[in-house]
PDB file of N, CA and C in Angstrom:
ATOM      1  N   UNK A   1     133.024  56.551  51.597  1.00  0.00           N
ATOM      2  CA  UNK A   1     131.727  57.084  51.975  1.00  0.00           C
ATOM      3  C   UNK A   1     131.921  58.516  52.448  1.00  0.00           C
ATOM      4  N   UNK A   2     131.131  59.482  52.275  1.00  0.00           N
ATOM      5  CA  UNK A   2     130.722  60.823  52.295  1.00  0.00           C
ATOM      6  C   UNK A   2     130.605  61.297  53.608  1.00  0.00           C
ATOM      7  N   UNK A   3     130.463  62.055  54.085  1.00  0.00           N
ATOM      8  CA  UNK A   3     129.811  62.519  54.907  1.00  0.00           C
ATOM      9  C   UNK A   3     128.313  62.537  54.983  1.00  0.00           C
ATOM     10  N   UNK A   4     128.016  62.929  53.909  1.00  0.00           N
ATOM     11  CA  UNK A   4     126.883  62.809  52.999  1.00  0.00           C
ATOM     12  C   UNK A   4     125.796  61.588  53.242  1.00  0.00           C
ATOM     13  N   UNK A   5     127.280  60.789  53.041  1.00  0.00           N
ATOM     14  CA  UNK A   5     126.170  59.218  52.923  1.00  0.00           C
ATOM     15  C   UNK A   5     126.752  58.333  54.450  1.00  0.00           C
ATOM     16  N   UNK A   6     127.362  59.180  55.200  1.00  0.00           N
ATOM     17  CA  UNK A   6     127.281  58.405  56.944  1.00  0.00           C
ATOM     18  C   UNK A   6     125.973  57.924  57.235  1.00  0.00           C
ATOM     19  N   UNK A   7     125.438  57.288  57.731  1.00  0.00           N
ATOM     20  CA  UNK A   7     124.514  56.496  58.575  1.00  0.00           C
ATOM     21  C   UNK A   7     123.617  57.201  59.146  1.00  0.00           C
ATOM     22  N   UNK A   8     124.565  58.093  59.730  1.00  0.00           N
ATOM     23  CA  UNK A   8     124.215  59.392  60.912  1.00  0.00           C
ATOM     24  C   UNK A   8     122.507  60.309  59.338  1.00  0.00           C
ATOM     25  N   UNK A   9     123.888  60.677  58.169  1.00  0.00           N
ATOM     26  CA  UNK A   9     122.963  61.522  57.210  1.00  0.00           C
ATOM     27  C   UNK A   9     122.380  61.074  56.356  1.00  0.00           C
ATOM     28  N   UNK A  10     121.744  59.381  56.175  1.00  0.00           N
ATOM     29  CA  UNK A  10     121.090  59.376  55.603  1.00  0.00           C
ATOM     30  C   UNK A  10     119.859  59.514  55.155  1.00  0.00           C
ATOM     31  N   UNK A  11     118.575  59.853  54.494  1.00  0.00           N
ATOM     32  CA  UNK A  11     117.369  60.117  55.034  1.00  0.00           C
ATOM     33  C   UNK A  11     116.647  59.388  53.752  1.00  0.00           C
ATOM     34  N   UNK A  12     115.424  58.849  54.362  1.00  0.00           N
ATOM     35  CA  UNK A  12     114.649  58.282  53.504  1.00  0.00           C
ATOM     36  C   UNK A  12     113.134  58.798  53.492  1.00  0.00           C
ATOM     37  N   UNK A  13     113.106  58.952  51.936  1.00  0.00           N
ATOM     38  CA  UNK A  13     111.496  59.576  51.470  1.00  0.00           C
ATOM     39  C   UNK A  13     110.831  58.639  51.287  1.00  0.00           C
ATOM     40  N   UNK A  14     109.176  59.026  52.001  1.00  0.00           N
ATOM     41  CA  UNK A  14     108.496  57.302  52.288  1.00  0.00           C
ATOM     42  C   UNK A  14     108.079  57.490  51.391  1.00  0.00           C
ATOM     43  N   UNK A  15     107.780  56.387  50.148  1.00  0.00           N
ATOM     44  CA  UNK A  15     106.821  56.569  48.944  1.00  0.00           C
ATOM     45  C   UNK A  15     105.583  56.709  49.223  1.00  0.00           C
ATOM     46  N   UNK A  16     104.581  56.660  48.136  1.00  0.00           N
ATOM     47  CA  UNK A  16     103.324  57.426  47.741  1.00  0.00           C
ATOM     48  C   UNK A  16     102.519  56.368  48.765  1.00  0.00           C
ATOM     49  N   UNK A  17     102.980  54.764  48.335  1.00  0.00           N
ATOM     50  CA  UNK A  17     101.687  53.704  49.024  1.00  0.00           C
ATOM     51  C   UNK A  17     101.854  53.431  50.620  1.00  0.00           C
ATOM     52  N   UNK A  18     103.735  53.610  51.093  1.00  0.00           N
ATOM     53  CA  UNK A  18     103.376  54.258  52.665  1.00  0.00           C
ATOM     54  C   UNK A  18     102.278  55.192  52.822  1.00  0.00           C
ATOM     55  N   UNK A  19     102.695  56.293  52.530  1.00  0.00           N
ATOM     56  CA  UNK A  19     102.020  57.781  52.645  1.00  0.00           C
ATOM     57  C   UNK A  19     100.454  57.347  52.462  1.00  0.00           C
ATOM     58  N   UNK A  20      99.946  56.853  51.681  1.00  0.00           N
ATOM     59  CA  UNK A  20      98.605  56.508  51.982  1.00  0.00           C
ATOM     60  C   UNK A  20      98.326  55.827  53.127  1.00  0.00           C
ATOM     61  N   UNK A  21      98.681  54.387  52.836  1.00  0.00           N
ATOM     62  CA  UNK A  21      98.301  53.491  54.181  1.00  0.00           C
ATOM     63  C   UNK A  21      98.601  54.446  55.457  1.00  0.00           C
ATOM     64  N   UNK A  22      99.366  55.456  55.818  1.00  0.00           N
ATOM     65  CA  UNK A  22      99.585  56.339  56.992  1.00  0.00           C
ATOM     66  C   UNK A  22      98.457  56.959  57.068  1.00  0.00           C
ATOM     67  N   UNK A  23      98.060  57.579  55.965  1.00  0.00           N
ATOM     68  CA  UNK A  23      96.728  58.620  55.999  1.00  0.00           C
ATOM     69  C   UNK A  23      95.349  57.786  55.971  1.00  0.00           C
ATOM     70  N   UNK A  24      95.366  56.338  55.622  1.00  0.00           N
ATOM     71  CA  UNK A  24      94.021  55.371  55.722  1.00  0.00           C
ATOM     72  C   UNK A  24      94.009  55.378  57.437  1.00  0.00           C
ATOM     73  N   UNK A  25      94.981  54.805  58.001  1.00  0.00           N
ATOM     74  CA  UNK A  25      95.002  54.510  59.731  1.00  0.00           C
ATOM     75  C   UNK A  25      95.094  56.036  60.060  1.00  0.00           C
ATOM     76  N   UNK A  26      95.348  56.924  59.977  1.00  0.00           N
ATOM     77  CA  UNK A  26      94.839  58.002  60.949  1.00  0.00           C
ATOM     78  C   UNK A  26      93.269  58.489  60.615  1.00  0.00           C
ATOM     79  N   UNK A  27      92.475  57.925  59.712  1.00  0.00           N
ATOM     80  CA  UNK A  27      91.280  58.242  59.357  1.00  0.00           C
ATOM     81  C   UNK A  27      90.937  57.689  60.003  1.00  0.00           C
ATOM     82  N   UNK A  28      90.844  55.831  59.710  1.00  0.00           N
ATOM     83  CA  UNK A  28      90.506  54.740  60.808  1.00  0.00           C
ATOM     84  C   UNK A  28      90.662  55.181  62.308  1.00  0.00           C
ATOM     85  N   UNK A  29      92.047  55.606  62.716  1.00  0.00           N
ATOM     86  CA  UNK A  29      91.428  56.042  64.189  1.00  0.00           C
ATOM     87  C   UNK A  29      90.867  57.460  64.424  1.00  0.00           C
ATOM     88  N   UNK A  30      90.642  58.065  63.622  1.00  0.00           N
ATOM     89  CA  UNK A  30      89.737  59.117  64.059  1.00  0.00           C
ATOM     90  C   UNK A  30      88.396  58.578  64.157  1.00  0.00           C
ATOM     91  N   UNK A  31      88.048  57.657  62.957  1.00  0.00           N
ATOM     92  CA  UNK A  31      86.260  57.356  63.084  1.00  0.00           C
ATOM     93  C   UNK A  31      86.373  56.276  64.301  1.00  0.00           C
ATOM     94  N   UNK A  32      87.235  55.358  64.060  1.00  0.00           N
ATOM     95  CA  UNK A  32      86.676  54.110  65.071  1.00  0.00           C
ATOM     96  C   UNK A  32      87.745  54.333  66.967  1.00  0.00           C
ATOM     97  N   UNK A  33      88.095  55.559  67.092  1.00  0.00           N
ATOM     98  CA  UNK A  33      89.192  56.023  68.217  1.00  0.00           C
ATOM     99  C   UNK A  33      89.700  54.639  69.003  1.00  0.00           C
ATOM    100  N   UNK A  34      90.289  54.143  68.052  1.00  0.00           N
ATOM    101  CA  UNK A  34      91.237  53.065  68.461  1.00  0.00           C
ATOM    102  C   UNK A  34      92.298  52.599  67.506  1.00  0.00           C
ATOM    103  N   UNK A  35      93.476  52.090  68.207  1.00  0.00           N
ATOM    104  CA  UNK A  35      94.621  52.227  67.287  1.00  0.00           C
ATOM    105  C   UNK A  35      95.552  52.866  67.580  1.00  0.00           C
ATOM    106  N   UNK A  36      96.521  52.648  67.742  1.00  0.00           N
ATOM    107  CA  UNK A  36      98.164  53.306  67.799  1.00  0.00           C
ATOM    108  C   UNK A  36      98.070  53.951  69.056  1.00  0.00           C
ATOM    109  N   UNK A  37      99.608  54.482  69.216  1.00  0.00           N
ATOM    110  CA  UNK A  37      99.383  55.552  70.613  1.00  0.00           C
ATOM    111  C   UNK A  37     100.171  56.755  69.993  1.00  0.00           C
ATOM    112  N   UNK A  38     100.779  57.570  70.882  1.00  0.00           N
ATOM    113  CA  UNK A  38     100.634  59.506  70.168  1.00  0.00           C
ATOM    114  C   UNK A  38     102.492  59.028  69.639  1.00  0.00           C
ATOM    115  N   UNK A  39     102.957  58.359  70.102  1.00  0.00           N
ATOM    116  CA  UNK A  39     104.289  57.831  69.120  1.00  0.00           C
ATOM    117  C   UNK A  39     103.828  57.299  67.496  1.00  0.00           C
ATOM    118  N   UNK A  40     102.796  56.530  67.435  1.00  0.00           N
ATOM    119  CA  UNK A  40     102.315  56.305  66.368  1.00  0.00           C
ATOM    120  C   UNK A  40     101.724  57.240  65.733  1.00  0.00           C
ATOM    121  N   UNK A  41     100.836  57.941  66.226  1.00  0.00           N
ATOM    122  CA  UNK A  41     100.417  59.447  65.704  1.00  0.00           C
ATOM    123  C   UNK A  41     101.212  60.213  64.494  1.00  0.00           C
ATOM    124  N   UNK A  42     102.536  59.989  65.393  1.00  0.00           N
ATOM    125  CA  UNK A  42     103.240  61.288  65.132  1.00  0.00           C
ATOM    126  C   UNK A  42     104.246  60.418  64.040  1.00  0.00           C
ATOM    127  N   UNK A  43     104.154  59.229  63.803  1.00  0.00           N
ATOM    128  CA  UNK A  43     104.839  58.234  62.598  1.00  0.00           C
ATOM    129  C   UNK A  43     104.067  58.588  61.755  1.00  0.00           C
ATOM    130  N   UNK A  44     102.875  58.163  62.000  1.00  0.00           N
ATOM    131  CA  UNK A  44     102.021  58.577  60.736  1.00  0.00           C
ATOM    132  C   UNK A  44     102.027  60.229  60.022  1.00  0.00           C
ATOM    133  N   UNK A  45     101.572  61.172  60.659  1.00  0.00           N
ATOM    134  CA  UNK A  45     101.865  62.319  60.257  1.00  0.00           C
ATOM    135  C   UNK A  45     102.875  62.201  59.484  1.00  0.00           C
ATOM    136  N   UNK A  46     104.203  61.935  59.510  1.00  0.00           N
ATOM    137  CA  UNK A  46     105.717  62.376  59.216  1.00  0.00           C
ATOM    138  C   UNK A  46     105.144  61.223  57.739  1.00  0.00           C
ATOM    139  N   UNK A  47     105.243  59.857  57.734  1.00  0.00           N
ATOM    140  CA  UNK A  47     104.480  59.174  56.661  1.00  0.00           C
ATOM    141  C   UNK A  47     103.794  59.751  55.818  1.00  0.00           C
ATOM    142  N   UNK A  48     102.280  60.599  56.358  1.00  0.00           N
ATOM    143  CA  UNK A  48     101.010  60.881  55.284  1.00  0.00           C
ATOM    144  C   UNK A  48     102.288  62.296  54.730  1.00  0.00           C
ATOM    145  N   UNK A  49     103.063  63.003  55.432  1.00  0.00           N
ATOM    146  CA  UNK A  49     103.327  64.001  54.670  1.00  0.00           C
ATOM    147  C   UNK A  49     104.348  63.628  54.081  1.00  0.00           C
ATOM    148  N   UNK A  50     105.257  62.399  53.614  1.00  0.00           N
ATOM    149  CA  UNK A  50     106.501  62.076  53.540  1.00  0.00           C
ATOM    150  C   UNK A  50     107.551  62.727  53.571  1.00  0.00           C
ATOM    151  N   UNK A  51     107.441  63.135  55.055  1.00  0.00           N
ATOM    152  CA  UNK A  51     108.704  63.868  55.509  1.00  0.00           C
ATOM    153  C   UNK A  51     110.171  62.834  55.574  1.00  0.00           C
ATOM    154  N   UNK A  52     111.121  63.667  54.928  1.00  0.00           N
ATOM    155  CA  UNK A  52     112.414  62.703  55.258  1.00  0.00           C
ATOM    156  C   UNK A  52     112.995  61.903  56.722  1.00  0.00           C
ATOM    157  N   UNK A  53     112.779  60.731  56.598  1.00  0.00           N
ATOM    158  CA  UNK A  53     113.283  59.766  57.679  1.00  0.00           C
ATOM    159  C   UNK A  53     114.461  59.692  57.939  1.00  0.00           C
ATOM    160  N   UNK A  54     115.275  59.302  59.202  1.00  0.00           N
ATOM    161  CA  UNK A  54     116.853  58.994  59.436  1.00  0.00           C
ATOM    162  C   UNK A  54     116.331  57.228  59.409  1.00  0.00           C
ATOM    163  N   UNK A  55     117.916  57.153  59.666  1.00  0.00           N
ATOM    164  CA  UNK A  55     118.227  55.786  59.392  1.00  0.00           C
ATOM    165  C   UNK A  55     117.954  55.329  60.777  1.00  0.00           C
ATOM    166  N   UNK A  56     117.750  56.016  62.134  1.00  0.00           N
ATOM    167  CA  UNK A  56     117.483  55.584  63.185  1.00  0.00           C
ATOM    168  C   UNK A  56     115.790  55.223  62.999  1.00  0.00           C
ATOM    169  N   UNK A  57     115.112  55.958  62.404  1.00  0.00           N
ATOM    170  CA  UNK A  57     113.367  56.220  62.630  1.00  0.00           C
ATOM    171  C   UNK A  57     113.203  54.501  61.579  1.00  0.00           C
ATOM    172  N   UNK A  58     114.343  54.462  60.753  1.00  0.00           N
ATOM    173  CA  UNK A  58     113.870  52.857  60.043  1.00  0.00           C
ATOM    174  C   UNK A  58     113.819  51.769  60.981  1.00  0.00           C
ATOM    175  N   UNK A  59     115.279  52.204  61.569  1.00  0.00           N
ATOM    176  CA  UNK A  59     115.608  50.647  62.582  1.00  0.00           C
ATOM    177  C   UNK A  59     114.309  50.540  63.729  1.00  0.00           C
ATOM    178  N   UNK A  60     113.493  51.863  63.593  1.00  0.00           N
ATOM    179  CA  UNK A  60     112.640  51.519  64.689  1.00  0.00           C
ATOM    180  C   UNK A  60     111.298  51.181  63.978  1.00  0.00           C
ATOM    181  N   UNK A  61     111.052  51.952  62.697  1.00  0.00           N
ATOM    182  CA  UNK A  61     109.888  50.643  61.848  1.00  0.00           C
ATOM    183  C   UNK A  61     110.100  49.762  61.957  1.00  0.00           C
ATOM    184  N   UNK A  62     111.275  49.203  61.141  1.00  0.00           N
ATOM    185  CA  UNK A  62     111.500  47.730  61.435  1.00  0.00           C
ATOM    186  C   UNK A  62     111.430  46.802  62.330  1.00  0.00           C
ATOM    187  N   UNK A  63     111.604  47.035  63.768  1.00  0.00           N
ATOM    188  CA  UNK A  63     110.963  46.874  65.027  1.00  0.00           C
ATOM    189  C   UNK A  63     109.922  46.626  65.269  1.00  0.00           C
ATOM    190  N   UNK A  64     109.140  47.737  64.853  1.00  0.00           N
ATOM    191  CA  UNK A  64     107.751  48.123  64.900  1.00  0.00           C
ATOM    192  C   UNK A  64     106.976  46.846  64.071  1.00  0.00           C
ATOM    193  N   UNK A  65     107.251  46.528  62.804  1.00  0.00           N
ATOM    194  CA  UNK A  65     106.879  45.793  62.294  1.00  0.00           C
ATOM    195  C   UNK A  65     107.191  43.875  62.647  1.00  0.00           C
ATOM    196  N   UNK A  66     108.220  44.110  63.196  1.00  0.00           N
ATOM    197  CA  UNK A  66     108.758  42.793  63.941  1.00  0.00           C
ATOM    198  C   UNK A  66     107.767  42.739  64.844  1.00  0.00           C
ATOM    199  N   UNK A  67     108.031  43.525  66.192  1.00  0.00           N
ATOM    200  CA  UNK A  67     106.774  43.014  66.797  1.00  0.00           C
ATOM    201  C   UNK A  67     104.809  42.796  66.930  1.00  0.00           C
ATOM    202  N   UNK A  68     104.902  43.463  65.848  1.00  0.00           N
ATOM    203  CA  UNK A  68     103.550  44.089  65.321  1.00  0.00           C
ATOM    204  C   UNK A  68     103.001  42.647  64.475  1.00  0.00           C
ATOM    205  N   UNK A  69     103.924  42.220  63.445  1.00  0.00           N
ATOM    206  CA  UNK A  69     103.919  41.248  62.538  1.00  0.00           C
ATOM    207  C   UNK A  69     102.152  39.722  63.191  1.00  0.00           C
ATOM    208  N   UNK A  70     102.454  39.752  64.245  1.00  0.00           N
ATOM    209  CA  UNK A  70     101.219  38.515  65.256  1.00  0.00           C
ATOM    210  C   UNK A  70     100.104  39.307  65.135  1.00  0.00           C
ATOM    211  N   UNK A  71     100.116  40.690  64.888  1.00  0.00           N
ATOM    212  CA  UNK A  71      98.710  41.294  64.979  1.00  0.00           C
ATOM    213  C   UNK A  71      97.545  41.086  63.842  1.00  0.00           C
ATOM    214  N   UNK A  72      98.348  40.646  62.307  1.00  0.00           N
ATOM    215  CA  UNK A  72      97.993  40.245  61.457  1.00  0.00           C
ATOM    216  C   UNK A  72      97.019  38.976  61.568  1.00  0.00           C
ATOM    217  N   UNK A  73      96.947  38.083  62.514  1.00  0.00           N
ATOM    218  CA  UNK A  73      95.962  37.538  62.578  1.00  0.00           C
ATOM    219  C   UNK A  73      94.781  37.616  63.656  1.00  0.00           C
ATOM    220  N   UNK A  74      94.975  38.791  64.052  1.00  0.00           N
ATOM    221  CA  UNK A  74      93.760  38.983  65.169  1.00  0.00           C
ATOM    222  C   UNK A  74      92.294  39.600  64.141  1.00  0.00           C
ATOM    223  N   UNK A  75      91.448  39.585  64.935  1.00  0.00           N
ATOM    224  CA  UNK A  75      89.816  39.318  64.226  1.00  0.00           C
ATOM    225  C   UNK A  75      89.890  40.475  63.590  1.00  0.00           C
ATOM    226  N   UNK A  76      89.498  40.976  62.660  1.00  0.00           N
ATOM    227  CA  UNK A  76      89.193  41.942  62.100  1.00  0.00           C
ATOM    228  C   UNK A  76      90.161  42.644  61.864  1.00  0.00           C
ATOM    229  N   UNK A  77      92.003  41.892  61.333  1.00  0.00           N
ATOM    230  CA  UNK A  77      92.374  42.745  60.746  1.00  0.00           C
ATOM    231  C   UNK A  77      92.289  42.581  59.241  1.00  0.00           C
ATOM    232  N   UNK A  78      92.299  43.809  58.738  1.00  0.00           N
ATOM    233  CA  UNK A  78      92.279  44.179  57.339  1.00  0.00           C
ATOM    234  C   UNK A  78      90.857  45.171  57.228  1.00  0.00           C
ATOM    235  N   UNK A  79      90.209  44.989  58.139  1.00  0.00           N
ATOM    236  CA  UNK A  79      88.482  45.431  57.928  1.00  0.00           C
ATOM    237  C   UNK A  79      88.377  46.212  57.871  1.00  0.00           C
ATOM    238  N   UNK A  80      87.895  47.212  57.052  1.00  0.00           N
ATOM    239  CA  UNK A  80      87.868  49.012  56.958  1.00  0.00           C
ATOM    240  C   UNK A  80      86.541  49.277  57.597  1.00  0.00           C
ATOM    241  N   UNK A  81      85.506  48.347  57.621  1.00  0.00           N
ATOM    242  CA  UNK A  81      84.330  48.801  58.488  1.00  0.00           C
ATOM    243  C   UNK A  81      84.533  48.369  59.813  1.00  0.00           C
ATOM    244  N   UNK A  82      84.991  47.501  60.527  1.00  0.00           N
ATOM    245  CA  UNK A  82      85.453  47.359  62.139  1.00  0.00           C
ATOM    246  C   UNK A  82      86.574  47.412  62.367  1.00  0.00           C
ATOM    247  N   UNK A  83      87.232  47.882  61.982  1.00  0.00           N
ATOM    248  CA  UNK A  83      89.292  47.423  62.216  1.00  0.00           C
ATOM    249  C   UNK A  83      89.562  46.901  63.462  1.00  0.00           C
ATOM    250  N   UNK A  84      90.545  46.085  63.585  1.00  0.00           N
ATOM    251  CA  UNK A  84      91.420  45.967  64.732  1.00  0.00           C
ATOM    252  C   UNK A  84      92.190  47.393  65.478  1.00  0.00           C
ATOM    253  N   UNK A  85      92.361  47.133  66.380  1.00  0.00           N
ATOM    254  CA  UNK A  85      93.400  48.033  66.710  1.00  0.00           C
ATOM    255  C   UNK A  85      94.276  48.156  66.192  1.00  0.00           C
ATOM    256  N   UNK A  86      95.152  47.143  66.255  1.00  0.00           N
ATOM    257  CA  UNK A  86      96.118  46.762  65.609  1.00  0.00           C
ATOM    258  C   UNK A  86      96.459  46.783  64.037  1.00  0.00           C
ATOM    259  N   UNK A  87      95.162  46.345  63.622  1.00  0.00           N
ATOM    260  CA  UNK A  87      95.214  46.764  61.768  1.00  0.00           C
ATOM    261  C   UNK A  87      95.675  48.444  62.049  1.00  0.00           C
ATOM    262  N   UNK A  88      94.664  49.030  62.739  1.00  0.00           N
ATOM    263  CA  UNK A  88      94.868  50.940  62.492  1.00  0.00           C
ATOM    264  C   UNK A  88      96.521  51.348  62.781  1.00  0.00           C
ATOM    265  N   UNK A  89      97.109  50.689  64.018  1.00  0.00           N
ATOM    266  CA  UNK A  89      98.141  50.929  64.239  1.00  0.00           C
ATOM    267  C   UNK A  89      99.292  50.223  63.193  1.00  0.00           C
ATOM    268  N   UNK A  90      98.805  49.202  62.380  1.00  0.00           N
ATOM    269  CA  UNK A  90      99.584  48.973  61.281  1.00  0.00           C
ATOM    270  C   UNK A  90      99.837  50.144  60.320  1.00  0.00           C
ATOM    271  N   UNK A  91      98.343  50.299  59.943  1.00  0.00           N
ATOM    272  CA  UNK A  91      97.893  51.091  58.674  1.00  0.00           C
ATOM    273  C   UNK A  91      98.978  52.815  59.243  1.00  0.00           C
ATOM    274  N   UNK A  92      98.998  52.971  60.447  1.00  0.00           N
ATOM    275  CA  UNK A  92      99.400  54.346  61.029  1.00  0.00           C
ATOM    276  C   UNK A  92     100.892  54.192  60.295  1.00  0.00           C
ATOM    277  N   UNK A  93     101.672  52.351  60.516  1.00  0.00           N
ATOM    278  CA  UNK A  93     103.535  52.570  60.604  1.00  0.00           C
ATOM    279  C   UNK A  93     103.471  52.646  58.806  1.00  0.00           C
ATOM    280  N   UNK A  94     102.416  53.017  58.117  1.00  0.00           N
ATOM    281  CA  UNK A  94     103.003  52.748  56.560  1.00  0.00           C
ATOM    282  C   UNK A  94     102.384  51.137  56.030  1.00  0.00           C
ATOM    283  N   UNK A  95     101.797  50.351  57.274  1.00  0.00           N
ATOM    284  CA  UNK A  95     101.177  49.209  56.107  1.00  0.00           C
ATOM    285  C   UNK A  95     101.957  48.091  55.821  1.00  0.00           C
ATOM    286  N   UNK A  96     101.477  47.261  55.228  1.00  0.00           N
ATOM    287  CA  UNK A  96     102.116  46.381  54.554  1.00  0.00           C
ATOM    288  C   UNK A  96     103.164  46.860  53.114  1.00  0.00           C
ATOM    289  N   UNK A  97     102.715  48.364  52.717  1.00  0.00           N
ATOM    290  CA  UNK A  97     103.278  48.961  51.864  1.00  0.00           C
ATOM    291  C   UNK A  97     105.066  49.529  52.701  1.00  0.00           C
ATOM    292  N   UNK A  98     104.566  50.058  54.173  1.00  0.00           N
ATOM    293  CA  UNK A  98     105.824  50.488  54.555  1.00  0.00           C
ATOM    294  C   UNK A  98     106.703  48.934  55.233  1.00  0.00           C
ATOM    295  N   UNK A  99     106.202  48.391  55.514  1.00  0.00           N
ATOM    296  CA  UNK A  99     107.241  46.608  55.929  1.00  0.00           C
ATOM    297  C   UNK A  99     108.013  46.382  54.710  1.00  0.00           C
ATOM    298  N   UNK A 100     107.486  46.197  54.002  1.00  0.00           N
ATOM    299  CA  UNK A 100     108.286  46.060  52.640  1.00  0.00           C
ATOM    300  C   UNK A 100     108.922  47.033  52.305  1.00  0.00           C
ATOM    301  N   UNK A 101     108.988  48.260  52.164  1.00  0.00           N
ATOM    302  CA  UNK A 101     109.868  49.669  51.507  1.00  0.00           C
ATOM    303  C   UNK A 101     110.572  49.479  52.873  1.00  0.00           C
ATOM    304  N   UNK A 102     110.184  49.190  53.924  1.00  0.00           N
ATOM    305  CA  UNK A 102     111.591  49.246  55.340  1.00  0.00           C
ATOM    306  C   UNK A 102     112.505  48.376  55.093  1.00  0.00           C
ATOM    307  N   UNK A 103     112.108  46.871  55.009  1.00  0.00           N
ATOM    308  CA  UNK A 103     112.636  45.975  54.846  1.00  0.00           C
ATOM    309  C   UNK A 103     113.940  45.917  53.624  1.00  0.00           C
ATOM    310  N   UNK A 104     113.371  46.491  52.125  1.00  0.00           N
ATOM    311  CA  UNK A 104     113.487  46.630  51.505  1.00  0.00           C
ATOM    312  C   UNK A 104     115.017  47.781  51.759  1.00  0.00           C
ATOM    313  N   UNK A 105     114.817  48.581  52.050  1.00  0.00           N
ATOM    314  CA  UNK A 105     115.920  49.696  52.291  1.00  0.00           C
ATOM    315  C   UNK A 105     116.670  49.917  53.119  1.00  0.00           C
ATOM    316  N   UNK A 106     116.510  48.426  54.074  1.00  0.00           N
ATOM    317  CA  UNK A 106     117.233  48.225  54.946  1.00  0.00           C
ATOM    318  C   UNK A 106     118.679  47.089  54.476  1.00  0.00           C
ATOM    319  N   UNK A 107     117.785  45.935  53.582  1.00  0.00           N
ATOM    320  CA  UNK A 107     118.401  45.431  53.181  1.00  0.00           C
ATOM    321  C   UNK A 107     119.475  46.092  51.706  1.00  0.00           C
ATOM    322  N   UNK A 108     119.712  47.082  50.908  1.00  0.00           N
ATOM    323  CA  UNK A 108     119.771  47.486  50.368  1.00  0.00           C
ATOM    324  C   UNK A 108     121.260  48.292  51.170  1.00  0.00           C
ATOM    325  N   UNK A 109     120.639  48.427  52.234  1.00  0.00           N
ATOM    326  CA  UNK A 109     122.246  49.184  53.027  1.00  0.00           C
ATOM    327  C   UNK A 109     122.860  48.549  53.577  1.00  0.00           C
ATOM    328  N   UNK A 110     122.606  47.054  53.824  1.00  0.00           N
ATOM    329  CA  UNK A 110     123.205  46.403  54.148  1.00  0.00           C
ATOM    330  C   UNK A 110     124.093  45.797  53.231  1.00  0.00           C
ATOM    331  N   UNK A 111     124.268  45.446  52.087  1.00  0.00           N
ATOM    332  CA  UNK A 111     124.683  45.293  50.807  1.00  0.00           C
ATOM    333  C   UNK A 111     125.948  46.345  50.365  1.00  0.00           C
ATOM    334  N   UNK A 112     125.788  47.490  50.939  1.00  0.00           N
ATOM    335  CA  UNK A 112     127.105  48.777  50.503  1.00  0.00           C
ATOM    336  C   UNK A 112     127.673  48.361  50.861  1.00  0.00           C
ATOM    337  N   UNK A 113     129.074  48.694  49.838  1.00  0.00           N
ATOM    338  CA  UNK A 113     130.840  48.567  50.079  1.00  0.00           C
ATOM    339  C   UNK A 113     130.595  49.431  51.295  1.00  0.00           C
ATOM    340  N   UNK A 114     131.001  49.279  52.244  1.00  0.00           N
ATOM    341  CA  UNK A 114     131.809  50.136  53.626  1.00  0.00           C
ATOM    342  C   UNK A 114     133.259  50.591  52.615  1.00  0.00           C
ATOM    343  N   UNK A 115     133.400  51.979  52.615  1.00  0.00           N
ATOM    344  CA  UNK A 115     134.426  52.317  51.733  1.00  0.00           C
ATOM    345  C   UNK A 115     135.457  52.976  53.191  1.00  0.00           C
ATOM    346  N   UNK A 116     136.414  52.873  53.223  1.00  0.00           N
ATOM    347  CA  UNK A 116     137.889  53.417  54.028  1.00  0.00           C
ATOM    348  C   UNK A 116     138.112  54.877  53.392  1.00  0.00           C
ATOM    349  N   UNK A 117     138.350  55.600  54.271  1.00  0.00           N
ATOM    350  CA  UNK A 117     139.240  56.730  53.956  1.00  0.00           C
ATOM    351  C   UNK A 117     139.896  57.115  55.108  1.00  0.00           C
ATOM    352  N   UNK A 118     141.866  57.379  53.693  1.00  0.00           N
ATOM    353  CA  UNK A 118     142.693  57.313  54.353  1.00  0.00           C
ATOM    354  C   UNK A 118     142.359  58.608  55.764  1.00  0.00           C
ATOM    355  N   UNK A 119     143.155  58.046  56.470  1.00  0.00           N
ATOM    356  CA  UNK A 119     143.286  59.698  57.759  1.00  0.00           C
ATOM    357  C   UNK A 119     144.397  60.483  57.218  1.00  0.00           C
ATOM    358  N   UNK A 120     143.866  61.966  57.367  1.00  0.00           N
ATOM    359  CA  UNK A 120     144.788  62.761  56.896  1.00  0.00           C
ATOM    360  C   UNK A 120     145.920  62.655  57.861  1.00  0.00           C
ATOM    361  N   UNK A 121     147.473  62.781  57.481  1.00  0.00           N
ATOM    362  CA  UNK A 121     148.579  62.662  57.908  1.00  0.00           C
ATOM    363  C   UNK A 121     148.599  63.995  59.087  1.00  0.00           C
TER     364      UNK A 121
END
């Protein structure tokens, strides 16, 4: 492994259907001002513009979505005319589009050869 490809440097570009669902929940909480807090804000932004992610900002989607995951059945999520809070603050981490591309690229690095290199003498 690279330097390149350390842990530390890897970065991930959120695809197109994150990047939406980011830019649906910051609409949602602008009209209905509920939803996420200014940590979420500022996920989303980095999302709607798909700015490159570290491998730390995943382990904390993934989180995000772990504990978030129960919000899925509170009243009115999915609803684009009343949302949940919680739907908006979904829609803010990337969606059901970003759980899956996290999940997805998490598991994916988990799977790499860990490669050795020798120490220079």
């Amino acid at each position: 492994m690279t330097d390149r490809q350390s842990p530390a440097n890897l970065q991930y570009i959120p695809p197109e259907p994150v990047s939406a669902a980011a830019r649906k929940g910051l609409a949602l909480r602008q009209k209905f001002h509920r939803g996420g807090t200014m940590v979420g804000v500022a996920r989303a932004c980095d999302l709607k513009d798909r700015k490159p992610l570290s491998d730390e900002v995943m382990k904390r989607m993934a989180a995000f979505f772990a504990r978030h995951n129960l919000d899925r059945r509170a009243r009115n999520f999915g609803n684009d005319d009343d949302p949940s809070a919680g739907y908006v603050a979904w829609l803010m981490w990337g969606g059901d589009a970003g759980k899956t591309w996290v999940e997805g690229q998490r598991q994916s690095r988990q799977r790499r050869p860990v490669v050795a290199r020798a120490r220079p003498s």
